[in-house]
Protein backbone atom coordinates (compact mmCIF):
# COMPACT_ATOMS: atom_id res chain seq x y z
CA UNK A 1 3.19 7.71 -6.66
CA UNK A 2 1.40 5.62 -4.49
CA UNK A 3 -0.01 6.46 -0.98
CA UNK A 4 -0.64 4.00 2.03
CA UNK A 5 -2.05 4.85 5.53
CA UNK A 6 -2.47 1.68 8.01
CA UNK A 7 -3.03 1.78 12.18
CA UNK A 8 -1.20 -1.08 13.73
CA UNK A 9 -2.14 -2.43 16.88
CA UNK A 10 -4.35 1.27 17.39
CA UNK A 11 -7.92 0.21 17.62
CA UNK A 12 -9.85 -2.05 20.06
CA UNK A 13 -11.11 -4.33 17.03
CA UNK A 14 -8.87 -4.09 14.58
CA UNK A 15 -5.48 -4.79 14.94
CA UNK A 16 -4.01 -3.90 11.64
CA UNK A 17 -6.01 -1.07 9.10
CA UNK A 18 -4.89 -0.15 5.65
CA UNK A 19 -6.28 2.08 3.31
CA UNK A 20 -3.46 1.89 0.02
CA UNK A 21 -4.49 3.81 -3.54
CA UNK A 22 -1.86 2.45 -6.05
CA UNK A 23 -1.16 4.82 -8.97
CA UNK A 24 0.09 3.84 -12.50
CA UNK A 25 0.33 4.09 -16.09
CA UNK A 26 -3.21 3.10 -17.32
CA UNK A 27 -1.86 1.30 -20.37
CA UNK A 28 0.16 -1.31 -17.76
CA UNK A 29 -2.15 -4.46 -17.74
CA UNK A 30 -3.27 -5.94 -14.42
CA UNK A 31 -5.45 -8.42 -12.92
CA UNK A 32 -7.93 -7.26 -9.98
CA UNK A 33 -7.00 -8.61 -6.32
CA UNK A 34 -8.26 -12.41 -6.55
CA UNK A 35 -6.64 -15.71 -5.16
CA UNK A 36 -3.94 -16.92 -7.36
CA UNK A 37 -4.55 -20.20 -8.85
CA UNK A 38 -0.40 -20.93 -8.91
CA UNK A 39 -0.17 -19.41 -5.25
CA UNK A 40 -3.73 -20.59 -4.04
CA UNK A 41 -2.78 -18.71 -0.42
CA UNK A 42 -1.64 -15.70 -1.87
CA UNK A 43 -4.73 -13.17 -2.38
CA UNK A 44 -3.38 -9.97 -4.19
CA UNK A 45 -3.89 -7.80 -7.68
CA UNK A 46 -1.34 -8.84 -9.94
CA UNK A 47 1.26 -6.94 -12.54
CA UNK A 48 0.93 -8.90 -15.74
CA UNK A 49 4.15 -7.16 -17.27
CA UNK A 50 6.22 -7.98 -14.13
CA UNK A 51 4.05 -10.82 -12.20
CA UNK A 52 4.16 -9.45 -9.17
CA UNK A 53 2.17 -7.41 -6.82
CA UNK A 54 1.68 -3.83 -5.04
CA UNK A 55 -0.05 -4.95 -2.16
CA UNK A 56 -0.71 -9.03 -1.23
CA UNK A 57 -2.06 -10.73 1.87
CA UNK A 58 -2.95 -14.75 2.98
CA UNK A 59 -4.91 -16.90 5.20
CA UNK A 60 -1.88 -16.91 7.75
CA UNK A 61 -2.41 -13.42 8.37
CA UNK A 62 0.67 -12.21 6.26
CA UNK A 63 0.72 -9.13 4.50
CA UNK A 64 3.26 -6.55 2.79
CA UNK A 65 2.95 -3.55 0.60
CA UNK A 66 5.83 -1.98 -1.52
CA UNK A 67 6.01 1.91 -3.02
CA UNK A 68 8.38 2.71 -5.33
CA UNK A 69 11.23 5.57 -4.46
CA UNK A 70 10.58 8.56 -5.93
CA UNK A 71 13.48 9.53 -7.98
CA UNK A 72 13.20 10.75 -11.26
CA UNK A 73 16.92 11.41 -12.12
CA UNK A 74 18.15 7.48 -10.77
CA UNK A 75 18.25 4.97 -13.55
CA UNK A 76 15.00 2.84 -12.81
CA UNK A 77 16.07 -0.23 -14.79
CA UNK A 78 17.21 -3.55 -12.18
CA UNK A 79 17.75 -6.87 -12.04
CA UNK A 80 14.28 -7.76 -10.30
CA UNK A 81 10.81 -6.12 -10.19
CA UNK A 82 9.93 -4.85 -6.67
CA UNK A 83 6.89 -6.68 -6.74
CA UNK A 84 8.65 -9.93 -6.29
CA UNK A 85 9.06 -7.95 -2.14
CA UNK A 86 5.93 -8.75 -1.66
CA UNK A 87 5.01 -11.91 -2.81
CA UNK A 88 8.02 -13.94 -2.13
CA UNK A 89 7.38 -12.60 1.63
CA UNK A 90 3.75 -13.46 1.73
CA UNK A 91 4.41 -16.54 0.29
CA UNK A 92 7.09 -17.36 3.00
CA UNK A 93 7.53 -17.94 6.13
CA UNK A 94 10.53 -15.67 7.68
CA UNK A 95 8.87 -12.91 10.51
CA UNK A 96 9.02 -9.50 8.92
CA UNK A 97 12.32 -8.24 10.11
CA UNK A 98 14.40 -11.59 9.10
CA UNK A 99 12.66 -11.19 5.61
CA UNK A 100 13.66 -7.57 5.69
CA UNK A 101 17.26 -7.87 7.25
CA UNK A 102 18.32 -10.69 4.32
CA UNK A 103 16.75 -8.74 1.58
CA UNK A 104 19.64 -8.03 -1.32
CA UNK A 105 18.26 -4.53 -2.16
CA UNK A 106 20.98 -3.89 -4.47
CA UNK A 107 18.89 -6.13 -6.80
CA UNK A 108 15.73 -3.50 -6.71
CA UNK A 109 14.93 -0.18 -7.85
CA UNK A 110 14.62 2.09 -4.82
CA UNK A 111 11.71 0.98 -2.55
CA UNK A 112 10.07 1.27 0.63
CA UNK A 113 8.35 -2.50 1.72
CA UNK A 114 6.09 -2.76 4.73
CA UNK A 115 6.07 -6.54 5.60
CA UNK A 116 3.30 -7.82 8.95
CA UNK A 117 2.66 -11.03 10.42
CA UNK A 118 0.47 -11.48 13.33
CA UNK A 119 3.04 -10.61 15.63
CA UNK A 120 4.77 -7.45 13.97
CA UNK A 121 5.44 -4.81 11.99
CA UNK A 122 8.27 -3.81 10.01
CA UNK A 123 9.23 -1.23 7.39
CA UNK A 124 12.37 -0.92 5.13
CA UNK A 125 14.17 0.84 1.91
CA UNK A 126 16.72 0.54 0.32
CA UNK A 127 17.46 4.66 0.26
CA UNK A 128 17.97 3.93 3.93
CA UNK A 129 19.55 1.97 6.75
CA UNK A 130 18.10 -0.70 8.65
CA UNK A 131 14.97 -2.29 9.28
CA UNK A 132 12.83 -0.40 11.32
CA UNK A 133 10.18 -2.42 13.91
CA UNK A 134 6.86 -0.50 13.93
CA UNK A 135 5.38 0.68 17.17
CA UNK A 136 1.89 0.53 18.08
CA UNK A 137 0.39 3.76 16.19
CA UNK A 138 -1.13 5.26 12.94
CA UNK A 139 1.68 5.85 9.73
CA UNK A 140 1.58 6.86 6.51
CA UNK A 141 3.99 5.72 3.14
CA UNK A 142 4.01 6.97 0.01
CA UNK A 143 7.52 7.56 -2.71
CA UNK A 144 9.88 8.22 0.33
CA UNK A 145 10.40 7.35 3.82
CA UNK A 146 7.82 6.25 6.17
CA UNK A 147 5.81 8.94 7.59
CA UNK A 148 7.58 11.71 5.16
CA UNK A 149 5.38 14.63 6.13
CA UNK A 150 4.41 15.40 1.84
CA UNK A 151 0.75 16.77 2.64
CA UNK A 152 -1.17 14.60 0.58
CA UNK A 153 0.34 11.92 3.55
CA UNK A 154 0.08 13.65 6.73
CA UNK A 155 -3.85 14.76 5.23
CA UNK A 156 -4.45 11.06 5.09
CA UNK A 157 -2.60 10.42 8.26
CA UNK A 158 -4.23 12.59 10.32
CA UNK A 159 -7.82 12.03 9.05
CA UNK A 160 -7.59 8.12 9.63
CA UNK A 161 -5.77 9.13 13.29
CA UNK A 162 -9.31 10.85 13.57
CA UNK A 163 -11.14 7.72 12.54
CA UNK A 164 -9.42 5.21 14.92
CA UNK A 165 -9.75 7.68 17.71
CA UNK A 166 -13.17 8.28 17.51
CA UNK A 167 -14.14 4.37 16.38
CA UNK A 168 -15.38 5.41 13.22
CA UNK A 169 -13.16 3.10 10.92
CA UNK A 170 -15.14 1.55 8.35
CA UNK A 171 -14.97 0.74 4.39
CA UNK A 172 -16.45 3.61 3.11
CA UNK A 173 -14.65 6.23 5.37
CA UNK A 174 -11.48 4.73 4.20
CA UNK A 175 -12.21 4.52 0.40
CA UNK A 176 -13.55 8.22 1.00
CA UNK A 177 -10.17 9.18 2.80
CA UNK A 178 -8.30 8.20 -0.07
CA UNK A 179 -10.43 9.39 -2.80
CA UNK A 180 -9.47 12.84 -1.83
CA UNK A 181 -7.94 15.01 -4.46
CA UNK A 182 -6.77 18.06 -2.99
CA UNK A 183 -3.54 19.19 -4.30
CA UNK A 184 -0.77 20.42 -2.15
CA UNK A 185 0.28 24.27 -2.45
CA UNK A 186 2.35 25.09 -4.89
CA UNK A 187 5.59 26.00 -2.72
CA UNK A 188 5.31 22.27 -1.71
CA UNK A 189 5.40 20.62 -5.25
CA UNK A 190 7.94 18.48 -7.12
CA UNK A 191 10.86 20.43 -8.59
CA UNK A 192 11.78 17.74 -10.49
CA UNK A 193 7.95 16.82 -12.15
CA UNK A 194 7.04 19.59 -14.65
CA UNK A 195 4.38 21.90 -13.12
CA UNK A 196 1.04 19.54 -14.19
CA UNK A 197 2.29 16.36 -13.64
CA UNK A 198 4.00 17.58 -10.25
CA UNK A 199 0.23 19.04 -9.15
CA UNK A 200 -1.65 16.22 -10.27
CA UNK A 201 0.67 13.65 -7.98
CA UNK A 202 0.62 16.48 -4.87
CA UNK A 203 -3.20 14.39 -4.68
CA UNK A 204 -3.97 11.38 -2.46
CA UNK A 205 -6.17 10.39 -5.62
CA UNK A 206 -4.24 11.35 -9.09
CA UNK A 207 -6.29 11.75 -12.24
CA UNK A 208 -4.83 12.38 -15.50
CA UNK A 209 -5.05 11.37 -18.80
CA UNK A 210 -2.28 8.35 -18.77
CA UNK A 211 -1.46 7.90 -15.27
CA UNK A 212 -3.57 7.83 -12.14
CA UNK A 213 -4.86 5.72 -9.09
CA UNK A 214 -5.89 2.64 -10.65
CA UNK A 215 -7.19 1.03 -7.49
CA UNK A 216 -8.28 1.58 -3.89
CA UNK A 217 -7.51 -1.42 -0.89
CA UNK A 218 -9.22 -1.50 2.29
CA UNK A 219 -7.78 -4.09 4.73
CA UNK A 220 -9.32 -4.73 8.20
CA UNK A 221 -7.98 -7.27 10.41
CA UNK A 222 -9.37 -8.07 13.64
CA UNK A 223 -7.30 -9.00 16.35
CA UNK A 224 -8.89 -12.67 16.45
CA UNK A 225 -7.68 -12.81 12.44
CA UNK A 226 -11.08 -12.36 10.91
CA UNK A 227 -10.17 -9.92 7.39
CA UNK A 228 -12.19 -7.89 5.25
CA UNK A 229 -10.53 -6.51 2.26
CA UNK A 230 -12.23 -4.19 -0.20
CA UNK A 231 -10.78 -3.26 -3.73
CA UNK A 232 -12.40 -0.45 -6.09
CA UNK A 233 -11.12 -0.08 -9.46
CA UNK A 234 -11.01 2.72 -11.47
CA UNK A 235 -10.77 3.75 -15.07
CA UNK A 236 -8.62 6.40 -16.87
CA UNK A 237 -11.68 8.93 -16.49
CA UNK A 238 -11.40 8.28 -12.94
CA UNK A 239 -14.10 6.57 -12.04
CA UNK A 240 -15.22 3.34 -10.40
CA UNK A 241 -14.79 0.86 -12.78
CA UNK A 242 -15.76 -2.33 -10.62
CA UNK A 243 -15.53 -3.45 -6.99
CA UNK A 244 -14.81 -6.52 -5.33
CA UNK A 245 -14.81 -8.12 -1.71
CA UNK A 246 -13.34 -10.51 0.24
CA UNK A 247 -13.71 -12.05 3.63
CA UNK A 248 -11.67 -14.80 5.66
CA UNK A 249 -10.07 -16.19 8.58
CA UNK A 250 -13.10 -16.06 10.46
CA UNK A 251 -12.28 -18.18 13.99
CA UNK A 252 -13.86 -21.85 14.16
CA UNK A 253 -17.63 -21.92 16.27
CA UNK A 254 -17.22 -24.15 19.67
């Protein structure tokens, strides 16, 4: 049930902002984000049932996320692990809509995968048609479509709208954005969930006792390339269990 909100190509300073909480089973084992010593470009959190990723980025200025498809009644069991979308693109070199229009999604579980290079933008699923080329603007993806108006997305839309618009995008408004955890209304929660479970995911951050948000990323990338990404960690109580930072691409001095 996880939740992304990112501005592309919406801020004088930053061309591409991403605030991401990814929420799982607390028993699955993962690493924190670090720089993989078999993919030394590849800078990313890692799966260690699957080996993949949920969110990945490199020193080219490459970057994808992927979300699972919320559908409780669809058989979940395929071929490959959906976080193979994001590293095999990271680790490539195809533009985001080449990488997207050759995918075989047959292979995957339903997914939504945002994929960005310098240049663009791109977002696709396999519970839909086509690739879709992102416009300048602020979005929000969580177990559906892009920009499917569930309110614990359009609340986190809306409120980073409010911090590009009024230049007040930093790390800790963006980890405080998505450590909200308001639950929708109960007319708006999953029929298919029972009633707890379907509450507890209604929240941009979930806490219960198995599942939750196990993480929160915070991605700036300034139009020159310069990043600054910002992981939190946190434990099944729901709180910070460690932090870690990362900085790169900073432009060569004359």
């Amino acid at each position: 049930m996880c939740l992304v909100v990112l501005a592309w190509q919406a801020h004088p300073r930053y061309r591409l902002i991403v605030a991401a909480n990814r929420d799982e089973f607390f028993q699955r084992p993962a690493n924190p984000m670090h720089w993989w010593p078999d993919q030394p470009d590849m800078l990313a959190g890692r799966d260690l049932q699957a080996g993949g990723t949920w969110l990945a980025t490199n020193r080219a200025g490459r970057f994808a996320t992927v979300t699972n498809y919320r559908e409780p009644r669809r058989p979940q069991h395929h071929k490959h692990s959906r976080g193979e979308l994001v590293t095999n693109f990271v680790a490539g070199e195809q533009a985001p809509f080449a990488y997207s229009e050759a995918l075989d999604a047959n292979q995957y579980a339903g997914f939504s995968l945002l994929t960005a290079d310098r240049e663009s933008l791109c977002c696709v699923s396999n519970r839909a048609s086509g690739v879709t080329r992102i416009d300048p603007g602020v979005y929000g993806l969580s177990n559906a479509q892009l920009d499917t108006p569930w309110p614990k997305l359009v609340r986190c839309r809306e409120g980073l709208r409010d911090l590009v618009a009024n230049d007040l995008v930093n790390p800790n408004a963006l980890m405080r954005l998505l450590a909200d955890t308001t639950t929708a209304p109960v007319k708006d929660l999953d029929d298919d969930l029972p009633f707890a479970m379907a509450q507890a995911v209604s929240a941009p951050f979930i806490h219960t006792p198995d599942y939750g948000t196990r993480c929160t990323t915070v991605m700036l990338v300034e139009h020159d390339g310069r990043t600054e990404i910002f992981e939190r960690r946190f434990g099944a109580d729901g709180r910070a269990a460690g932090d870690k930072q990362f900085q790169f691409g900073a432009p060569a001095s004359a």
